[in-house]
Protein backbone atom coordinates (compact mmCIF):
# COMPACT_ATOMS: atom_id res chain seq x y z
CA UNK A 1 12.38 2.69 6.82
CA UNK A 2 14.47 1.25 3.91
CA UNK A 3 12.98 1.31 0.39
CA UNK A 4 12.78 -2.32 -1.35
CA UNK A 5 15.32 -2.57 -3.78
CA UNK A 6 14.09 -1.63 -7.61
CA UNK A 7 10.67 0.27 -6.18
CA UNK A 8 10.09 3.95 -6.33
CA UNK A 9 7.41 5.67 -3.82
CA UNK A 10 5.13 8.14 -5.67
CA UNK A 11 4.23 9.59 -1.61
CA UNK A 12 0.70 8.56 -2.17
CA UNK A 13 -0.83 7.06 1.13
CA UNK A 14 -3.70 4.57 0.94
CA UNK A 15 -6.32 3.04 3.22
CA UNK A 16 -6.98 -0.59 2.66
CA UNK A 17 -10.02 -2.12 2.89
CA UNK A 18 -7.73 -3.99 6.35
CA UNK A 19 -7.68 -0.38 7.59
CA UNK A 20 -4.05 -0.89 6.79
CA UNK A 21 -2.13 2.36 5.83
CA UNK A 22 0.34 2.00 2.83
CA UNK A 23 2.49 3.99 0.51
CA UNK A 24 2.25 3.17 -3.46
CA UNK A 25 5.41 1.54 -3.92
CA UNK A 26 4.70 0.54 -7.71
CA UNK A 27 1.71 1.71 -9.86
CA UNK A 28 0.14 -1.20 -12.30
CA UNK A 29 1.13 -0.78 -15.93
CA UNK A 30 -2.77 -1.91 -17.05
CA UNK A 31 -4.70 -0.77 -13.96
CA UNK A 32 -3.81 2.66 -11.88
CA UNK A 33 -6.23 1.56 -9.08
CA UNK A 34 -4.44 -1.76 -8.19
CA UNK A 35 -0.75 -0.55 -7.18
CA UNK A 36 1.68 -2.48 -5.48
CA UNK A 37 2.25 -0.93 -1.99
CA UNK A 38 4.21 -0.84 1.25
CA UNK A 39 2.01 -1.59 4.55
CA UNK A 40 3.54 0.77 7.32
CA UNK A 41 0.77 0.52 9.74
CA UNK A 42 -1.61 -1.97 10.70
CA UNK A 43 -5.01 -2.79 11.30
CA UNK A 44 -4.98 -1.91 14.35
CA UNK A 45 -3.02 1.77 14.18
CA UNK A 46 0.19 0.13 14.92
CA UNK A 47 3.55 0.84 12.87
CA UNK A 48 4.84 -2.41 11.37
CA UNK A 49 8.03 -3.14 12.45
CA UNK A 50 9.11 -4.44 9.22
CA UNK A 51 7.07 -2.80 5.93
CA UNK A 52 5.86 -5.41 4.00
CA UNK A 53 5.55 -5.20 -0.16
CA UNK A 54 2.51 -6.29 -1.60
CA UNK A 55 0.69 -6.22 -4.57
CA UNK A 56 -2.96 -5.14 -4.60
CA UNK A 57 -4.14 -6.91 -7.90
CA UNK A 58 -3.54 -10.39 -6.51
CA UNK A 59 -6.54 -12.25 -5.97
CA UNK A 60 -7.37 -15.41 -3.48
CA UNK A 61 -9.11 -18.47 -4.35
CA UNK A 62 -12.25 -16.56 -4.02
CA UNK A 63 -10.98 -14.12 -6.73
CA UNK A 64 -10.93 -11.09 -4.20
CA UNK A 65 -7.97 -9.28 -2.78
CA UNK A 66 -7.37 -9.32 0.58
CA UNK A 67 -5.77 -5.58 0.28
CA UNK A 68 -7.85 -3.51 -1.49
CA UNK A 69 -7.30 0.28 -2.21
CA UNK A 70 -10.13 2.05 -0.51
CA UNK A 71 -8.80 5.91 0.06
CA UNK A 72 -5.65 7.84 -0.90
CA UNK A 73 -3.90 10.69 -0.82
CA UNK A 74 -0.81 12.22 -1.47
CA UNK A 75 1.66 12.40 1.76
CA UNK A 76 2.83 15.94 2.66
CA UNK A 77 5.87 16.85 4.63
CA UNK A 78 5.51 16.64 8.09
CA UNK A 79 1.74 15.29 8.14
CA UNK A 80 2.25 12.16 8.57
C-alpha cells in the first residue's frame, strides 16, 4: 500500500463508527480525537483495494461525521 504523498502514519489503527478499520494518517492540530486517516478495510471486513484519505472532523449537512473515531490502538508488527 503506497503512502499519500505529504502524510506520515503514526501506526495507530482505528475503528470507525462504519466498522471501517483505518490508520491515522494525519493527527488534527486543534483536536487529537478527529485525525485524518487511511480506510484499509471496509465495513464489511474486506481490504479496500485502493486506501482512501479522509478526514474525520468533516461534518455533513446534519453536522455529524460520517467516519467517526470509535476505538484505537497502536499497530504492532506482525498483528495485523
Amino acid at each position: 500500500m503506497g503512502q499519500p504523498e505529504g502524510t506520515t502514519f503514526n501506526r495507530t489503527l482505528v475503528r470507525l463508527n462504519t466498522e471501517e478499520l483505518a490508520v491515522v494518517t494525519k493527527t488534527h492540530p486543534e483536536d487529537p480525537f478527529l485525525p485524518q486517516v487511511t480506510l484499509i478495510i471496509g465495513p464489511k471486513g474486506e481490504k479496500l483495494e485502493t486506501p482512501l484519505l479522509t478526514n474525520t472532523w468533516e461534518r455533513d449537512a446534519r453536522g455529524v461525521s460520517p467516519h467517526a473515531v470509535i476505538e484505537g490502538g497502536r499497530w504492532r508488527e506482525g498483528r495485523h
